[in-house]
N, C-alpha and C. Protein backbone atom coordinates (compact mmCIF):
# COMPACT_ATOMS: atom_id res chain seq x y z
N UNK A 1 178.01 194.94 241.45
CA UNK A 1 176.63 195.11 241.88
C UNK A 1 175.97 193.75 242.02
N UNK A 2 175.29 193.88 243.28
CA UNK A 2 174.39 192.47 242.95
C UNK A 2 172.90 192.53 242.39
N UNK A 3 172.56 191.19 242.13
CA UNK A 3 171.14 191.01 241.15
C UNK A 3 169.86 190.63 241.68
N UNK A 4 170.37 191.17 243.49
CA UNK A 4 169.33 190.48 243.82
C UNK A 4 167.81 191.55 244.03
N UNK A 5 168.46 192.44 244.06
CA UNK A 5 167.68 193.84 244.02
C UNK A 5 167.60 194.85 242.92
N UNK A 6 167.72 193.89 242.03
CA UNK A 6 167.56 194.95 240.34
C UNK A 6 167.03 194.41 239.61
N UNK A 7 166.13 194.51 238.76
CA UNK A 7 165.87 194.19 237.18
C UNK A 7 166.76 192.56 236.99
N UNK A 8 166.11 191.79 236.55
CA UNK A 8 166.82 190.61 235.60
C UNK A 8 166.22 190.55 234.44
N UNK A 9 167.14 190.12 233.89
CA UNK A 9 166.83 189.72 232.41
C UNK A 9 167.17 187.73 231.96
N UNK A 10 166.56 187.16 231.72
CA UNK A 10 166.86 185.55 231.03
C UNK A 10 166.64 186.54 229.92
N UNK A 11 168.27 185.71 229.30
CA UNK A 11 168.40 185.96 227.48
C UNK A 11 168.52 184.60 226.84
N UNK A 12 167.62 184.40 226.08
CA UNK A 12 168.82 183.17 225.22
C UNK A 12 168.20 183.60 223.92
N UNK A 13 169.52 182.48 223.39
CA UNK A 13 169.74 183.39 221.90
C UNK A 13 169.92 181.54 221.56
N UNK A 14 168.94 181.59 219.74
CA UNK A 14 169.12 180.31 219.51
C UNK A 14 169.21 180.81 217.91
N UNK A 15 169.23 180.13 216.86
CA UNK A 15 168.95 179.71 215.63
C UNK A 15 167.96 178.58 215.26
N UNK A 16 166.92 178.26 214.49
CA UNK A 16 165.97 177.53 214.34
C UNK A 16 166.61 176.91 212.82
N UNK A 17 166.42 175.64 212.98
CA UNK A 17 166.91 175.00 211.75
C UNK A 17 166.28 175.48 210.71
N UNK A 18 166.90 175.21 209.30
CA UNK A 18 166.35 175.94 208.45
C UNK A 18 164.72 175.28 207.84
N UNK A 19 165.36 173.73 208.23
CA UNK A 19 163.91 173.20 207.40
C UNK A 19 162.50 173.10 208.72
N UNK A 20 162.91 173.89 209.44
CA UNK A 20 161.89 173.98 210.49
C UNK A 20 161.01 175.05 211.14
N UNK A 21 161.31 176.14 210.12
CA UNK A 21 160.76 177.35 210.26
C UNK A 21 159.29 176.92 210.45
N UNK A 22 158.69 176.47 209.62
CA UNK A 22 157.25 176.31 209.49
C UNK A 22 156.56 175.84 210.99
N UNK A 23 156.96 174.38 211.38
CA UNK A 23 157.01 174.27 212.71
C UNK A 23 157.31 174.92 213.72
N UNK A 24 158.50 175.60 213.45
CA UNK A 24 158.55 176.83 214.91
C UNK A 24 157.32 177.77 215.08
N UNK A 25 156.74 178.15 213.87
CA UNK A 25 155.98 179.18 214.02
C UNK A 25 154.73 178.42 214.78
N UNK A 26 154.31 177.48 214.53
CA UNK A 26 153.34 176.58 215.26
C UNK A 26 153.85 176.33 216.67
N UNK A 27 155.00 175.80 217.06
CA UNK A 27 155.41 175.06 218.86
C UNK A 27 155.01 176.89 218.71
N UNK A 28 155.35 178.38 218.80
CA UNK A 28 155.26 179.26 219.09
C UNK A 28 153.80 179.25 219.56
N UNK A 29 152.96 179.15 218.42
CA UNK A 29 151.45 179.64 219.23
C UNK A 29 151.23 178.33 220.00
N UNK A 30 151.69 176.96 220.17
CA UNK A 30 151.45 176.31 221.62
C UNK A 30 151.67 176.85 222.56
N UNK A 31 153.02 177.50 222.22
CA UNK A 31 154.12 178.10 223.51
C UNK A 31 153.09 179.29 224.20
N UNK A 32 152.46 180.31 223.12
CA UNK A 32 151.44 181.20 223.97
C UNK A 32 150.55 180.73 224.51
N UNK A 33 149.77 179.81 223.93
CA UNK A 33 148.62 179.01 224.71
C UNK A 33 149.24 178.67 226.00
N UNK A 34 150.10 177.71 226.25
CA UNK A 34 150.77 176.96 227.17
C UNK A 34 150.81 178.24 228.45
N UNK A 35 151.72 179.31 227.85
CA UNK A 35 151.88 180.65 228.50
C UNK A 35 151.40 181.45 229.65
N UNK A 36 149.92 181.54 228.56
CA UNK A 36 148.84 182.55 228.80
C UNK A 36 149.19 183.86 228.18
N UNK A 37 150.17 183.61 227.02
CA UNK A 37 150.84 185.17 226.50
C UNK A 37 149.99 186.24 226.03
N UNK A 38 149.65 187.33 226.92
CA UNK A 38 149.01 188.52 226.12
C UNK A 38 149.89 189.75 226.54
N UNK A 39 150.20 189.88 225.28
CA UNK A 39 150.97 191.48 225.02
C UNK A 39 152.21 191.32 225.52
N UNK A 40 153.19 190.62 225.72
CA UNK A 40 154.18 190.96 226.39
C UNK A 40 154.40 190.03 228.44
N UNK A 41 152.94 189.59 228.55
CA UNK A 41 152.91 189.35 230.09
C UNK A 41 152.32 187.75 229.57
N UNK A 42 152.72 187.13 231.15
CA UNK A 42 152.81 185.51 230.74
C UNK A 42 152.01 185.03 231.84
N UNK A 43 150.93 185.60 231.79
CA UNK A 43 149.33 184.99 232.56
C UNK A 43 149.72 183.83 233.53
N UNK A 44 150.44 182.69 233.10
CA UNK A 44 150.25 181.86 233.95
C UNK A 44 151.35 181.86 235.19
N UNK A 45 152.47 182.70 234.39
CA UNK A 45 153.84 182.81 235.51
C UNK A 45 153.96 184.18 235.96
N UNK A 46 153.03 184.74 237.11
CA UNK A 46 153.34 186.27 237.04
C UNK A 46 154.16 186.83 237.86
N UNK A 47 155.98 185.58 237.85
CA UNK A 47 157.18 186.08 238.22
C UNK A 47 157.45 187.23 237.18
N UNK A 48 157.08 186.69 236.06
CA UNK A 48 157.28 187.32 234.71
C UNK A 48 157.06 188.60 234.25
N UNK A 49 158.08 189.89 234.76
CA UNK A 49 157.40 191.02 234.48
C UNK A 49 157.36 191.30 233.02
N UNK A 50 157.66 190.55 232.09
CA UNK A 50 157.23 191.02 230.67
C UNK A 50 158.48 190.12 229.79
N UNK A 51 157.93 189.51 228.61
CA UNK A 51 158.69 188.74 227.12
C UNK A 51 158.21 189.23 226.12
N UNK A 52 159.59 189.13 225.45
CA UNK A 52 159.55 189.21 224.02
C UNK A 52 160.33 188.37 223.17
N UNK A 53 159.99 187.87 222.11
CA UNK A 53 161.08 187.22 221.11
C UNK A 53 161.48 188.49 220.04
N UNK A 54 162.71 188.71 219.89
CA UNK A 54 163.09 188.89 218.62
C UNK A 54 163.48 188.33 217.66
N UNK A 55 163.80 188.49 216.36
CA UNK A 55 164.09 187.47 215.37
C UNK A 55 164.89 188.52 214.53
N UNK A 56 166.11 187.67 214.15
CA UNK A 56 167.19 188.51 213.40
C UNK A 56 166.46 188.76 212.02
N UNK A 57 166.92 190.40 211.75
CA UNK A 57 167.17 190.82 210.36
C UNK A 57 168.30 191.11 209.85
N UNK A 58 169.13 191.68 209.85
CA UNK A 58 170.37 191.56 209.28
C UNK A 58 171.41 191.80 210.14
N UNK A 59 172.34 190.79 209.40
CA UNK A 59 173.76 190.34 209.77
C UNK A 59 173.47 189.04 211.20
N UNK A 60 174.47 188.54 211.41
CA UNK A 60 174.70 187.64 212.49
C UNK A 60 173.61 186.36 211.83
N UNK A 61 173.11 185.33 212.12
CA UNK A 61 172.79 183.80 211.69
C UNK A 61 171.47 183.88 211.27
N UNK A 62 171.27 183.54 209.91
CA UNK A 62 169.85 183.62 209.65
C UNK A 62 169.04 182.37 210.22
N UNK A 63 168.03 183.00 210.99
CA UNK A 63 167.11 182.16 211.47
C UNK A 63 167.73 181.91 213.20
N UNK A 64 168.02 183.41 213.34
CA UNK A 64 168.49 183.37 214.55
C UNK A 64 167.07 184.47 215.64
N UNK A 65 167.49 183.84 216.84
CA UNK A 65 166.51 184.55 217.91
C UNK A 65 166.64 185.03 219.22
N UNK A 66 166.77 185.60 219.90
CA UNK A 66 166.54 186.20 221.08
C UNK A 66 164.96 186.81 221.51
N UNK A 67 165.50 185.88 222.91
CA UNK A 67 164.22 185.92 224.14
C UNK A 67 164.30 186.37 225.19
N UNK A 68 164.08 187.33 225.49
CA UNK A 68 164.20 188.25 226.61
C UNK A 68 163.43 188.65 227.77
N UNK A 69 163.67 187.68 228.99
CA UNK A 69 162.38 187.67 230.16
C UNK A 69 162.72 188.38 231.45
N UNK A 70 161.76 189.12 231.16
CA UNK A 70 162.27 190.34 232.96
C UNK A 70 161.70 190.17 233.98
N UNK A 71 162.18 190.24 235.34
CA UNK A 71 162.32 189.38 236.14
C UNK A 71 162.59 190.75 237.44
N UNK A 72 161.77 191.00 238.50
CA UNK A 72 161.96 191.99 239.72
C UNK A 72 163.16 191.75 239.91
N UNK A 73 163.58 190.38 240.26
CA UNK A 73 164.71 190.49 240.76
C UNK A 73 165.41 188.96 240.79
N UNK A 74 166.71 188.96 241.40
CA UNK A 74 167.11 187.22 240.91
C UNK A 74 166.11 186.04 241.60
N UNK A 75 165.38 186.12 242.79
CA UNK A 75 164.57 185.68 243.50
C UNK A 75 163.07 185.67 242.85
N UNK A 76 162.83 185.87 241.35
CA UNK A 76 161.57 185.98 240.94
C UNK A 76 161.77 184.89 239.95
N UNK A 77 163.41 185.26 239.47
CA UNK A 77 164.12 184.22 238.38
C UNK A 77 164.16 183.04 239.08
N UNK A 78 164.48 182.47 239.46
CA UNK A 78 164.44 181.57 240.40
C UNK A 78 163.09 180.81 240.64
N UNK A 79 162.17 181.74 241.46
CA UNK A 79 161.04 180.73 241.35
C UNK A 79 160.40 180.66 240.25
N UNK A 80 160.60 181.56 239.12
CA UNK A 80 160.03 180.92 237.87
C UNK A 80 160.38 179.46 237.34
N UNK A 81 161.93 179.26 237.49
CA UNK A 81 162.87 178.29 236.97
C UNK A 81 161.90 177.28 237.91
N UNK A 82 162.29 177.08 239.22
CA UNK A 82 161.34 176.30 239.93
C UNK A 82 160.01 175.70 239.20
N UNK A 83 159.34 176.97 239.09
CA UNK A 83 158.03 176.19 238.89
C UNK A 83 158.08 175.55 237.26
N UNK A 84 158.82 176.00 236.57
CA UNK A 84 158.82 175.44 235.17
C UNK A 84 159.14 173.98 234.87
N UNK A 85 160.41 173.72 235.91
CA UNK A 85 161.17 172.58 236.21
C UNK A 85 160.14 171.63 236.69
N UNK A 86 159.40 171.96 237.24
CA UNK A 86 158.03 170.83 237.69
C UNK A 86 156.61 170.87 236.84
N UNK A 87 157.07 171.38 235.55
CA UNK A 87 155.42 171.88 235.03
C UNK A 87 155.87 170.70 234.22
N UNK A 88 154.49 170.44 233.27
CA UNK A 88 154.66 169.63 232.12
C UNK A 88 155.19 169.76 230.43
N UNK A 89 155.55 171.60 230.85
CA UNK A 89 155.80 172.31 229.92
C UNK A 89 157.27 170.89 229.55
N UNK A 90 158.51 170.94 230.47
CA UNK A 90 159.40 170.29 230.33
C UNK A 90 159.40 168.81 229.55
N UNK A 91 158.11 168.06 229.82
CA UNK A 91 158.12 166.73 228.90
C UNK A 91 157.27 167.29 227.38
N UNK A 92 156.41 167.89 227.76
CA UNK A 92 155.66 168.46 226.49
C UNK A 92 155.94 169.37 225.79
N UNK A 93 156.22 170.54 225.59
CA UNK A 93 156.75 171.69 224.93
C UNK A 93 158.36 171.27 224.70
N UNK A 94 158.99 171.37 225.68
CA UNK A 94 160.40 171.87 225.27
C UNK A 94 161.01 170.48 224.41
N UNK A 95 161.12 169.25 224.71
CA UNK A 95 161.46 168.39 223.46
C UNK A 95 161.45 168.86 222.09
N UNK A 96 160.23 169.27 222.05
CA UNK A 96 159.53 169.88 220.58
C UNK A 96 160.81 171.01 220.34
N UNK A 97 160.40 171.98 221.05
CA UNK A 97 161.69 173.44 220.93
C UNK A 97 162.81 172.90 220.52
N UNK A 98 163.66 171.49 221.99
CA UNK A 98 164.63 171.43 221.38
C UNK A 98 165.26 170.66 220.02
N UNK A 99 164.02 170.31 219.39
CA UNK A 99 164.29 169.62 217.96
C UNK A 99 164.04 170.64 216.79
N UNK A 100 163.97 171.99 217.22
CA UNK A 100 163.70 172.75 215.99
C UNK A 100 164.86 173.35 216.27
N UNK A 101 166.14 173.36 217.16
CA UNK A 101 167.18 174.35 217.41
C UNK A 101 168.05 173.87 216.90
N UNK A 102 169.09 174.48 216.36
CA UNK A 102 170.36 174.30 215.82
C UNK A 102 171.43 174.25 217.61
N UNK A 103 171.71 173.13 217.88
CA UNK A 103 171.80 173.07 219.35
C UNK A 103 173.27 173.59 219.70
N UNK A 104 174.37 173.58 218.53
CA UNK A 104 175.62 174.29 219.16
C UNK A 104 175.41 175.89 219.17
N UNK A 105 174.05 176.36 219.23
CA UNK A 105 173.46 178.03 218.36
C UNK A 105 172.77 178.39 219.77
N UNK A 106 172.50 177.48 220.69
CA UNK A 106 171.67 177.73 221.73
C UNK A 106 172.60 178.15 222.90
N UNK A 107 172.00 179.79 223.53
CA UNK A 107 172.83 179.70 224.81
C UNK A 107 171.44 180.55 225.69
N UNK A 108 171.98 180.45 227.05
CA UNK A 108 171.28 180.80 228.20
C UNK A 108 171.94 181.89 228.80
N UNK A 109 171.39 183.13 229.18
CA UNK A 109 172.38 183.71 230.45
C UNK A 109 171.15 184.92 230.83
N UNK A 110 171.89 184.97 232.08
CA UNK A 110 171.02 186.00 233.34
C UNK A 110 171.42 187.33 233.29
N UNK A 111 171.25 188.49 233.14
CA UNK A 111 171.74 189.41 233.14
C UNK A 111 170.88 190.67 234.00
N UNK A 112 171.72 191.20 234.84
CA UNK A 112 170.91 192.51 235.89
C UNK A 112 171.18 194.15 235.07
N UNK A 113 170.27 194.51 235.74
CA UNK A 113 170.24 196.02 235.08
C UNK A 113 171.32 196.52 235.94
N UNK A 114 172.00 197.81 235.33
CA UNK A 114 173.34 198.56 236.49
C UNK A 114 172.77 200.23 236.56
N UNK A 115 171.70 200.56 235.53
CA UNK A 115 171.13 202.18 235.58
C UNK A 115 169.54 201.42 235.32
């Protein structure tokens, strides 16, 4: 099946160092500000049909997370990536993110709906 006419999903799945919990929870409420996050929808990117973070409770890596961003279709994914790649989010926010991650713990992937 292709993804260009279904549901997408961006997943990534990270672990947050341990002595950095405190700070994550803070880059987080930048990250909504930055956003525009209310309820699930991301005000400023409205490729974005809806996010969520989860955060592990049991079994698999403590201080582990999944982020889950839905997307009309691969062409929505896309110009989100676009516009992110040119925002200031990239020098400002994400440095920060990527110093709270356990970085061999971090992965990326695209995934389409099939029902």
């Amino acid at each position: 099946m292709r993804g260009d006419n279904l549901t997408v999903f961006l997943v990534e799945t990270y672990v947050i160092k341990p002595d950095k919990q405190a700070e994550f929870v803070a880059y987080k409420e930048k990250w909504k500000k930055y956003f525009g996050y209310k309820e699930g929808h991301l005000e400023r990117f409205k490729e974005v049909k809806s996010h969520r973070t989860f955060s592990q409770m049991l079994g698999g890596n403590w201080g582990g997370y999944v982020e889950m961003w839905e997307f009309e279709n691969l062409a929505a994914c896309e110009k989100f990536f676009n516009k992110i790649m040119k925002s200031d989010y990239m020098t400002k926010l994400n440095p920060q993110f990527a110093s709270l991650v356990v970085p061999a713990a971090y992965s990326m992937n695209v995934w389409s709906s099939v029902m």
